[in-house]
Each structure stands twice: as structure tokens, then as C-alpha cells.
PDB file of N, CA and C in Angstrom:
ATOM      1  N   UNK A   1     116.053  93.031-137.019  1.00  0.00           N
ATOM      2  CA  UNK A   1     117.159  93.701-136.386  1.00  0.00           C
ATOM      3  C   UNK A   1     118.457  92.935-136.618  1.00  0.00           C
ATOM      4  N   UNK A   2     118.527  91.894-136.287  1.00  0.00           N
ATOM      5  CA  UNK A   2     119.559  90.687-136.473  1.00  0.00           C
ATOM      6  C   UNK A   2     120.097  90.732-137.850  1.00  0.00           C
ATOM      7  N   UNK A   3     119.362  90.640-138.759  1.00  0.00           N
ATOM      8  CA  UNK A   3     119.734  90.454-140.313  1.00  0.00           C
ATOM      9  C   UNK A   3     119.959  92.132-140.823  1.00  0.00           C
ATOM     10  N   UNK A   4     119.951  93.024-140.506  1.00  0.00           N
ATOM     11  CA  UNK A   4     120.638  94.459-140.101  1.00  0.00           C
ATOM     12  C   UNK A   4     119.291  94.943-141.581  1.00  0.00           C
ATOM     13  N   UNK A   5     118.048  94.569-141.471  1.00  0.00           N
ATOM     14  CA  UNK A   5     116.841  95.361-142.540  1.00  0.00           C
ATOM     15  C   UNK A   5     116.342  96.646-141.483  1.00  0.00           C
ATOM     16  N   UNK A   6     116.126  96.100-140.475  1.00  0.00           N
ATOM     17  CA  UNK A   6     115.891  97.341-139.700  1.00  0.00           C
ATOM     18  C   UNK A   6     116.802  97.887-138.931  1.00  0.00           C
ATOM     19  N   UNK A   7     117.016  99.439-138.469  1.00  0.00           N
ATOM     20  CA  UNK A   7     117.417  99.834-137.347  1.00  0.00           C
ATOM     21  C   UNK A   7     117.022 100.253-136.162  1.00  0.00           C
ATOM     22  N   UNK A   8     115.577 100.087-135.882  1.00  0.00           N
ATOM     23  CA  UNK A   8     115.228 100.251-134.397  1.00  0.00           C
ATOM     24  C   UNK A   8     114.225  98.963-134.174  1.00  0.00           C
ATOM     25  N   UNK A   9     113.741  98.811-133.074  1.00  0.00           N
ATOM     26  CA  UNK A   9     112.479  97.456-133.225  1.00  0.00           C
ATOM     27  C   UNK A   9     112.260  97.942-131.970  1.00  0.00           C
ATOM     28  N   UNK A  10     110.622  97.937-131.545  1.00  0.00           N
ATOM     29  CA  UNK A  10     110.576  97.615-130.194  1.00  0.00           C
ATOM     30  C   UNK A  10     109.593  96.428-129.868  1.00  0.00           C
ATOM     31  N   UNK A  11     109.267  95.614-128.377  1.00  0.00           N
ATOM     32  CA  UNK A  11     108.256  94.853-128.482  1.00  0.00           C
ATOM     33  C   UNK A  11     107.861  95.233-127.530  1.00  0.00           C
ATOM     34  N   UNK A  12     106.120  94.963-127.664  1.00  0.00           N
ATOM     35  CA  UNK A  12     105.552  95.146-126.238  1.00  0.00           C
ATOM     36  C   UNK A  12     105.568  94.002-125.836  1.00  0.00           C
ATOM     37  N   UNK A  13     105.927  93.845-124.483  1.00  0.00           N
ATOM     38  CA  UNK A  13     105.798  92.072-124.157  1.00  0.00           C
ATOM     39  C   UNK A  13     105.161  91.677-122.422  1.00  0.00           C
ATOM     40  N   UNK A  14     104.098  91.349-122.469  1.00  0.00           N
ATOM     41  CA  UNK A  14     103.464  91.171-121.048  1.00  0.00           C
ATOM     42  C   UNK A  14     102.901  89.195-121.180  1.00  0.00           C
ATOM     43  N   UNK A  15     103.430  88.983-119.956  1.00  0.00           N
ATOM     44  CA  UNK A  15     104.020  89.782-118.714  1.00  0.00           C
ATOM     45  C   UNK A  15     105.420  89.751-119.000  1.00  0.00           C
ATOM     46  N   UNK A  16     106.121  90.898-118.631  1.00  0.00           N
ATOM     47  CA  UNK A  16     107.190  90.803-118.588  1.00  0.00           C
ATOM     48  C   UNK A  16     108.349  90.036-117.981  1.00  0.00           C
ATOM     49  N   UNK A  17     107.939  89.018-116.513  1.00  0.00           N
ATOM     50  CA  UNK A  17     108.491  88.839-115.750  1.00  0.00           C
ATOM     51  C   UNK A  17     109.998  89.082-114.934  1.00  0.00           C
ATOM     52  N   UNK A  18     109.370  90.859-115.321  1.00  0.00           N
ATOM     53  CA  UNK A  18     110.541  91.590-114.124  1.00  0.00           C
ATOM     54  C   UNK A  18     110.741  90.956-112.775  1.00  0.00           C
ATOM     55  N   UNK A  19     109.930  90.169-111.830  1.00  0.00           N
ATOM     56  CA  UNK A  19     110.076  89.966-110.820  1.00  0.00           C
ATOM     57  C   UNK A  19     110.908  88.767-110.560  1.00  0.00           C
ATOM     58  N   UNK A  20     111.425  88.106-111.986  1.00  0.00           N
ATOM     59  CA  UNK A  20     112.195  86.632-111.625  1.00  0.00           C
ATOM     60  C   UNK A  20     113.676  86.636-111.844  1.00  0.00           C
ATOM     61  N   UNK A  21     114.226  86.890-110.737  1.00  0.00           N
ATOM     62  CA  UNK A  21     115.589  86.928-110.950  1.00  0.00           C
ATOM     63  C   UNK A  21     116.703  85.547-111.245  1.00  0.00           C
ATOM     64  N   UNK A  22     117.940  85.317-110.415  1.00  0.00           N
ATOM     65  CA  UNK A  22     118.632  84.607-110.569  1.00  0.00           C
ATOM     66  C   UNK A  22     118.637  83.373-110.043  1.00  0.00           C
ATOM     67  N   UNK A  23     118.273  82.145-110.121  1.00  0.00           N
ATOM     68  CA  UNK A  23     117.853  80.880-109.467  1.00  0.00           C
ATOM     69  C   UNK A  23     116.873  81.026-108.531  1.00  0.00           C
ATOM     70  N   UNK A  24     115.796  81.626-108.822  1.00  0.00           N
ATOM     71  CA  UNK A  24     114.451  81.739-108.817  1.00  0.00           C
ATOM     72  C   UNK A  24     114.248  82.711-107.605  1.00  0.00           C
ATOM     73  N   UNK A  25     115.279  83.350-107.367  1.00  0.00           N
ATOM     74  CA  UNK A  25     115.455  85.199-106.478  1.00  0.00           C
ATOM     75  C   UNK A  25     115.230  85.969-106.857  1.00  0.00           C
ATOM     76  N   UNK A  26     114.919  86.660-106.757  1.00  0.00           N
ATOM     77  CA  UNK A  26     115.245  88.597-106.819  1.00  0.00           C
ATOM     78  C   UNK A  26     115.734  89.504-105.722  1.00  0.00           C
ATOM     79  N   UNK A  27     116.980  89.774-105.538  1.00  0.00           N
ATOM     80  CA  UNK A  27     117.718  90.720-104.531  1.00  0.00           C
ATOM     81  C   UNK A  27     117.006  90.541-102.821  1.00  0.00           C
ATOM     82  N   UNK A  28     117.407  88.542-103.521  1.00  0.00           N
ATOM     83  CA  UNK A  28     117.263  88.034-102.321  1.00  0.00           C
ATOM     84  C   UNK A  28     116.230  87.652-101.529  1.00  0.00           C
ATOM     85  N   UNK A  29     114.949  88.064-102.248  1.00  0.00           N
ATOM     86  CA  UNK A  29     113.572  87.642-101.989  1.00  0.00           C
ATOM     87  C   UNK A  29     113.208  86.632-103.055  1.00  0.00           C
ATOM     88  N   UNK A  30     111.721  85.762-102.204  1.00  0.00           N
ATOM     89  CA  UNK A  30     111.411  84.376-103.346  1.00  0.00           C
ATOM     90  C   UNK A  30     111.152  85.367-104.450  1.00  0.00           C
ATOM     91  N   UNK A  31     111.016  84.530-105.499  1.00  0.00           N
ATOM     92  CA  UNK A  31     110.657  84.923-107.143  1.00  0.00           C
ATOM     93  C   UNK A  31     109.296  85.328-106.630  1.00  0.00           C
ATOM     94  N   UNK A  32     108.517  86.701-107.163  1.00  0.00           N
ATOM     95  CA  UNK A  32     106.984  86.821-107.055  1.00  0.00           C
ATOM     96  C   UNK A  32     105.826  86.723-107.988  1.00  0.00           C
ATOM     97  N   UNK A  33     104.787  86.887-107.262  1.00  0.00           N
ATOM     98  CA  UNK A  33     104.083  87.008-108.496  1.00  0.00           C
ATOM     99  C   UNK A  33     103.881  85.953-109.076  1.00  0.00           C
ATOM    100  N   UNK A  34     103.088  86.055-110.673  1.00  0.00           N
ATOM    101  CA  UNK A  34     103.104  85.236-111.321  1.00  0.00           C
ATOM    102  C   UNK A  34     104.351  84.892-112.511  1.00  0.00           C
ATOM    103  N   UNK A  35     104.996  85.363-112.665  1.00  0.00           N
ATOM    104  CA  UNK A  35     106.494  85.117-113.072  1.00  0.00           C
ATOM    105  C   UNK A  35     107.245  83.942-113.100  1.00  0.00           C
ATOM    106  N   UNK A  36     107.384  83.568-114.502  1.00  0.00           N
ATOM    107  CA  UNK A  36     108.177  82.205-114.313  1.00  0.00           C
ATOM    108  C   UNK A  36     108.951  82.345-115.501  1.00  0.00           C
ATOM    109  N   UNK A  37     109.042  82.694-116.342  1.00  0.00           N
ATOM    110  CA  UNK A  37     110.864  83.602-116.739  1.00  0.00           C
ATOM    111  C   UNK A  37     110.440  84.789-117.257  1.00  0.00           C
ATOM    112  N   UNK A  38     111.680  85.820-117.132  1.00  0.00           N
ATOM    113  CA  UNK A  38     112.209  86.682-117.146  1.00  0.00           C
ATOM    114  C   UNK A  38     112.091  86.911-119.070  1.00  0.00           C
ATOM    115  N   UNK A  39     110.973  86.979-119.317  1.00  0.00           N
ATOM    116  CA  UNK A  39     111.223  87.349-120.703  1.00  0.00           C
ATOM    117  C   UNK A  39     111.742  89.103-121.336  1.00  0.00           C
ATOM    118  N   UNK A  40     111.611  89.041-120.947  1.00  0.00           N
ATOM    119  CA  UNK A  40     112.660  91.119-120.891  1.00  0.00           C
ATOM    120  C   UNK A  40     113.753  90.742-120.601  1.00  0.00           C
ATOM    121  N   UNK A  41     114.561  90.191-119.704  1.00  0.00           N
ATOM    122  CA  UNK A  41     115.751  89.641-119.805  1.00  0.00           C
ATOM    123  C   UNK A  41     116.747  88.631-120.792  1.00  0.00           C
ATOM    124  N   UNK A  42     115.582  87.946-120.694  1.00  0.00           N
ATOM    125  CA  UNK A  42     115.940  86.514-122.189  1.00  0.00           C
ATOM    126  C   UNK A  42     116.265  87.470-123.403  1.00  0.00           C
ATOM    127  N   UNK A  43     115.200  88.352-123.978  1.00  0.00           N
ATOM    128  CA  UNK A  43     115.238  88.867-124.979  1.00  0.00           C
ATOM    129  C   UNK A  43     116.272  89.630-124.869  1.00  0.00           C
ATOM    130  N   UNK A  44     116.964  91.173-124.331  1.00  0.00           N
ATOM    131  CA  UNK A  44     118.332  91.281-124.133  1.00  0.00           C
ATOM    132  C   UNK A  44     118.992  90.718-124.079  1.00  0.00           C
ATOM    133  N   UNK A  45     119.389  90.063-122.974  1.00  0.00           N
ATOM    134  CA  UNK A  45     120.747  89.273-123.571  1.00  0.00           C
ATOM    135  C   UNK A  45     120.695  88.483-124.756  1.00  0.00           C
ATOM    136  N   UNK A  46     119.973  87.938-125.192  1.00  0.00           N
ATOM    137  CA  UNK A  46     120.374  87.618-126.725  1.00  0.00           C
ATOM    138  C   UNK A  46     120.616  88.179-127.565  1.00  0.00           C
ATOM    139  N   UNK A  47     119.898  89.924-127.614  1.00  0.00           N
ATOM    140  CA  UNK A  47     119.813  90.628-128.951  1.00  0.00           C
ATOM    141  C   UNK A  47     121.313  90.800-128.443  1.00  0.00           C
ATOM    142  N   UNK A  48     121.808  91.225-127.049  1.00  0.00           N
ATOM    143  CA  UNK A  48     123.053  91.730-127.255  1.00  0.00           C
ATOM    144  C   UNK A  48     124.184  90.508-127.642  1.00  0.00           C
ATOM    145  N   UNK A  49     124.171  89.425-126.795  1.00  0.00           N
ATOM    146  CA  UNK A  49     125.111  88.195-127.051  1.00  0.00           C
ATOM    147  C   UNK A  49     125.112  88.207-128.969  1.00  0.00           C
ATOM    148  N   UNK A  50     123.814  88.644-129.847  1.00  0.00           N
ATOM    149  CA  UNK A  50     123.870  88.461-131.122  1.00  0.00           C
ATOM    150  C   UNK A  50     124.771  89.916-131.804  1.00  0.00           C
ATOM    151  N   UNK A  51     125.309  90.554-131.190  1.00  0.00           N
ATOM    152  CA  UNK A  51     125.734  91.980-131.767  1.00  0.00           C
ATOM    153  C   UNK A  51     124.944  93.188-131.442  1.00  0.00           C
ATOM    154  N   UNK A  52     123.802  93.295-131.009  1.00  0.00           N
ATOM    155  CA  UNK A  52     123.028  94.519-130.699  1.00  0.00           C
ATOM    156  C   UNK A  52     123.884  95.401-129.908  1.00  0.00           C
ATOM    157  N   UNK A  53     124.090  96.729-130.387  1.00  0.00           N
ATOM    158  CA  UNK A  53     124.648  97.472-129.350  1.00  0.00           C
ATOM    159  C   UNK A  53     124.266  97.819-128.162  1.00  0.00           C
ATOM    160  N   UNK A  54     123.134  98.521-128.601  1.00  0.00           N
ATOM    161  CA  UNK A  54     122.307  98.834-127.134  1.00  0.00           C
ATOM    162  C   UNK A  54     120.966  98.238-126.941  1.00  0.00           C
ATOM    163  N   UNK A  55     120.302  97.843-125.765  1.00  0.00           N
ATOM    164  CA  UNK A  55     119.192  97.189-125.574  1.00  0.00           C
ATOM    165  C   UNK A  55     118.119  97.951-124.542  1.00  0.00           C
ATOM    166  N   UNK A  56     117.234  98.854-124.535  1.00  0.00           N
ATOM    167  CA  UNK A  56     116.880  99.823-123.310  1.00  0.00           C
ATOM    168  C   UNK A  56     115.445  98.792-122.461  1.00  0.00           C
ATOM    169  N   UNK A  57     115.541  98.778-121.489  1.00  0.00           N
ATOM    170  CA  UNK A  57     114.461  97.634-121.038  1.00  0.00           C
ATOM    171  C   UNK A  57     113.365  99.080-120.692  1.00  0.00           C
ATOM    172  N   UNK A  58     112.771  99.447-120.633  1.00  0.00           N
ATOM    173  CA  UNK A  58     111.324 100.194-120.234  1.00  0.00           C
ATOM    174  C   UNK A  58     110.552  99.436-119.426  1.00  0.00           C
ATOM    175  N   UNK A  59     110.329  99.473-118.191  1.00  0.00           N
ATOM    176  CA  UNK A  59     109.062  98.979-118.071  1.00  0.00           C
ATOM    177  C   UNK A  59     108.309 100.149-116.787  1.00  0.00           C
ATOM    178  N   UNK A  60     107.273 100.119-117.532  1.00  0.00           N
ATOM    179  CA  UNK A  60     105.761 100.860-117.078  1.00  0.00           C
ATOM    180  C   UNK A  60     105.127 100.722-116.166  1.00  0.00           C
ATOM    181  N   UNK A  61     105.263  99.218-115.857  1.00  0.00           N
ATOM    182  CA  UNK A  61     104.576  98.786-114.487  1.00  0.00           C
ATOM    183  C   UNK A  61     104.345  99.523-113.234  1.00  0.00           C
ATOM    184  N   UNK A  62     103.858  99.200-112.587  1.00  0.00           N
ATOM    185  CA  UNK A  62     103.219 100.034-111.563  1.00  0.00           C
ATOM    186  C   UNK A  62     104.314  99.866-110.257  1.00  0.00           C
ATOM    187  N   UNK A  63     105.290  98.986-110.449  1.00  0.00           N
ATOM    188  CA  UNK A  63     105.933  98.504-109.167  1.00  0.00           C
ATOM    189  C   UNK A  63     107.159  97.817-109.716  1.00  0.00           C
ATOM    190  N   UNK A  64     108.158  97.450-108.837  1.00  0.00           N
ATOM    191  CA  UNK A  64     109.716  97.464-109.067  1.00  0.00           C
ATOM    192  C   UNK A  64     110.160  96.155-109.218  1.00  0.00           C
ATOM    193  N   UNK A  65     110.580  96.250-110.731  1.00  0.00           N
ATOM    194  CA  UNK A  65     111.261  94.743-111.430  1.00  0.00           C
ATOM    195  C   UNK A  65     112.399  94.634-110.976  1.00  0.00           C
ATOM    196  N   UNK A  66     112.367  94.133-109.549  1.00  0.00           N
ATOM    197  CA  UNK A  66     113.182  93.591-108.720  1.00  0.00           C
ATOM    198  C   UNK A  66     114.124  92.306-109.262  1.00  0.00           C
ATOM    199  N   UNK A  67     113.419  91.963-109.826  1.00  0.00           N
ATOM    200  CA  UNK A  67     114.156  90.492-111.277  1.00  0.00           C
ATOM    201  C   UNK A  67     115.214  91.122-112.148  1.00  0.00           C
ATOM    202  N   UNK A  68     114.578  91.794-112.660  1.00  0.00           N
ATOM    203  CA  UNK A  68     115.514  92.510-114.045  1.00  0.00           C
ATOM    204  C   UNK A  68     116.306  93.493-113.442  1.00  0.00           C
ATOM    205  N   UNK A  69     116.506  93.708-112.684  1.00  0.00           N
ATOM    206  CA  UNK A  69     117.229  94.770-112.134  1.00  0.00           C
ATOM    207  C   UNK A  69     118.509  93.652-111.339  1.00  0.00           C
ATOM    208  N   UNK A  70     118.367  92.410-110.458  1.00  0.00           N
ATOM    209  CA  UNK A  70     119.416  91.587-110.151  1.00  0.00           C
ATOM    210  C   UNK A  70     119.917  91.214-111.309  1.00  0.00           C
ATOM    211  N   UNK A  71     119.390  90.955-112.391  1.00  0.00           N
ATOM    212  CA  UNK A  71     120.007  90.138-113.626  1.00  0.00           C
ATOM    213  C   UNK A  71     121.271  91.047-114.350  1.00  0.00           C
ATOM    214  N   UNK A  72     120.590  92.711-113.895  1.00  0.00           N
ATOM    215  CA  UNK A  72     121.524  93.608-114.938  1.00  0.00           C
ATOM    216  C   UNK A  72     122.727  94.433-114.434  1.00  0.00           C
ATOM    217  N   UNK A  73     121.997  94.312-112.886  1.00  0.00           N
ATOM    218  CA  UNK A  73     122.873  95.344-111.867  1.00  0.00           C
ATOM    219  C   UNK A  73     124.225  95.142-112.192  1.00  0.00           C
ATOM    220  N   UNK A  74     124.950  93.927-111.649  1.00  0.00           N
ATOM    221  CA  UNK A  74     126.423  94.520-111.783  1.00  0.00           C
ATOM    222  C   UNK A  74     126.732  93.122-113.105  1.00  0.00           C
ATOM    223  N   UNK A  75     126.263  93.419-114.302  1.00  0.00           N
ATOM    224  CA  UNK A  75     126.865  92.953-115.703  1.00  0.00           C
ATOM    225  C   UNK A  75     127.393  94.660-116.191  1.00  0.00           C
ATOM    226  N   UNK A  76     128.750  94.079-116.915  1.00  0.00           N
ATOM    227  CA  UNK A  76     129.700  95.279-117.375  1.00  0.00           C
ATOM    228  C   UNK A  76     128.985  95.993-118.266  1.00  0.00           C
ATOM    229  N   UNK A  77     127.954  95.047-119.150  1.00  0.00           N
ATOM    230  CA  UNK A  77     127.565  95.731-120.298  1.00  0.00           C
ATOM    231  C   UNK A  77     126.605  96.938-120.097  1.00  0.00           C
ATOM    232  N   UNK A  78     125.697  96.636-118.691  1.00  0.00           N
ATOM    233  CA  UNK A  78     125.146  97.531-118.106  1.00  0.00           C
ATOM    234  C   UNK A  78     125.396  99.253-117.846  1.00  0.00           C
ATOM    235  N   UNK A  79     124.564 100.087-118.239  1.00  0.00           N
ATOM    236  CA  UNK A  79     124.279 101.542-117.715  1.00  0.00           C
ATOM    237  C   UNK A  79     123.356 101.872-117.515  1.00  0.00           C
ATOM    238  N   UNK A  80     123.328 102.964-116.329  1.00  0.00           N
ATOM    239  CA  UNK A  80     122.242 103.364-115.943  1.00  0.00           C
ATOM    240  C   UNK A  80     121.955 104.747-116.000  1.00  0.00           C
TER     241      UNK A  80
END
């Protein structure tokens, strides 16, 4: 994606650690779970900090990535 050979990529990536937010919170609750970084997060912001236009996070899980959701909520680059 980076070196512009492809134009779409996706990864599957578990665990995701949706539940680990910002200095080890999530919207104010401890970090849960087994979660100890935020790899769905890491990976966005880099593809975007590297030029990626858009970055769509998906996740499937059964219950609410309370992590990734503090990390993205109010960044500008963000839509919902």
C-alpha cells in the first residue's frame, strides 16, 4: 500500500485490542480484557500519518471497542 503497488489491502488481525484506550483507559473505565495494545489503532494511524487517505476499522466482535472508539472519537481526521 505504502509503496503505491497496491490499491486496497485489508488485514485480519486478532486480537484486535479494541478495548485499550488512552493511558491504559477506555471512556474512562480500566483497560479490559486481555488487551495490551491497541493494534487496530497502531496500524491506522500509521497507514494514515504515512499518506493513506482513508483507513475503515471493522470490527466483528461480539461487544464494544470501547478503546478504539476513545482513540478516534474526537481526532479531526475521523468520520463516522
Amino acid at each position: 500500500m505504502l509503496s503505491g503497488e497496491w490499491s486496497a489491502a485489508y488485514a485480519v488481525v486478532r486480537p484486535p485490542g479494541h478495548h485499550v484506550g488512552r493511558n491504559g483507559r477506555a471512556l474512562m473505565a480500566p483497560t479490559q480484557g486481555f488487551c495490551i495494545f491497541n493494534n487496530v489503532a497502531v496500524g491506522a494511524v500509521y497507514a494514515i500519518e504515512q499518506g493513506i487517505n482513508r483507513v475503515a476499522i471493522l470490527d466483528i466482535d461480539v461487544h464494544h471497542g470501547n478503546g478504539t472508539q476513545e482513540i478516534f472519537y474526537e481526532d479531526p481526521r475521523s468520520y463516522t
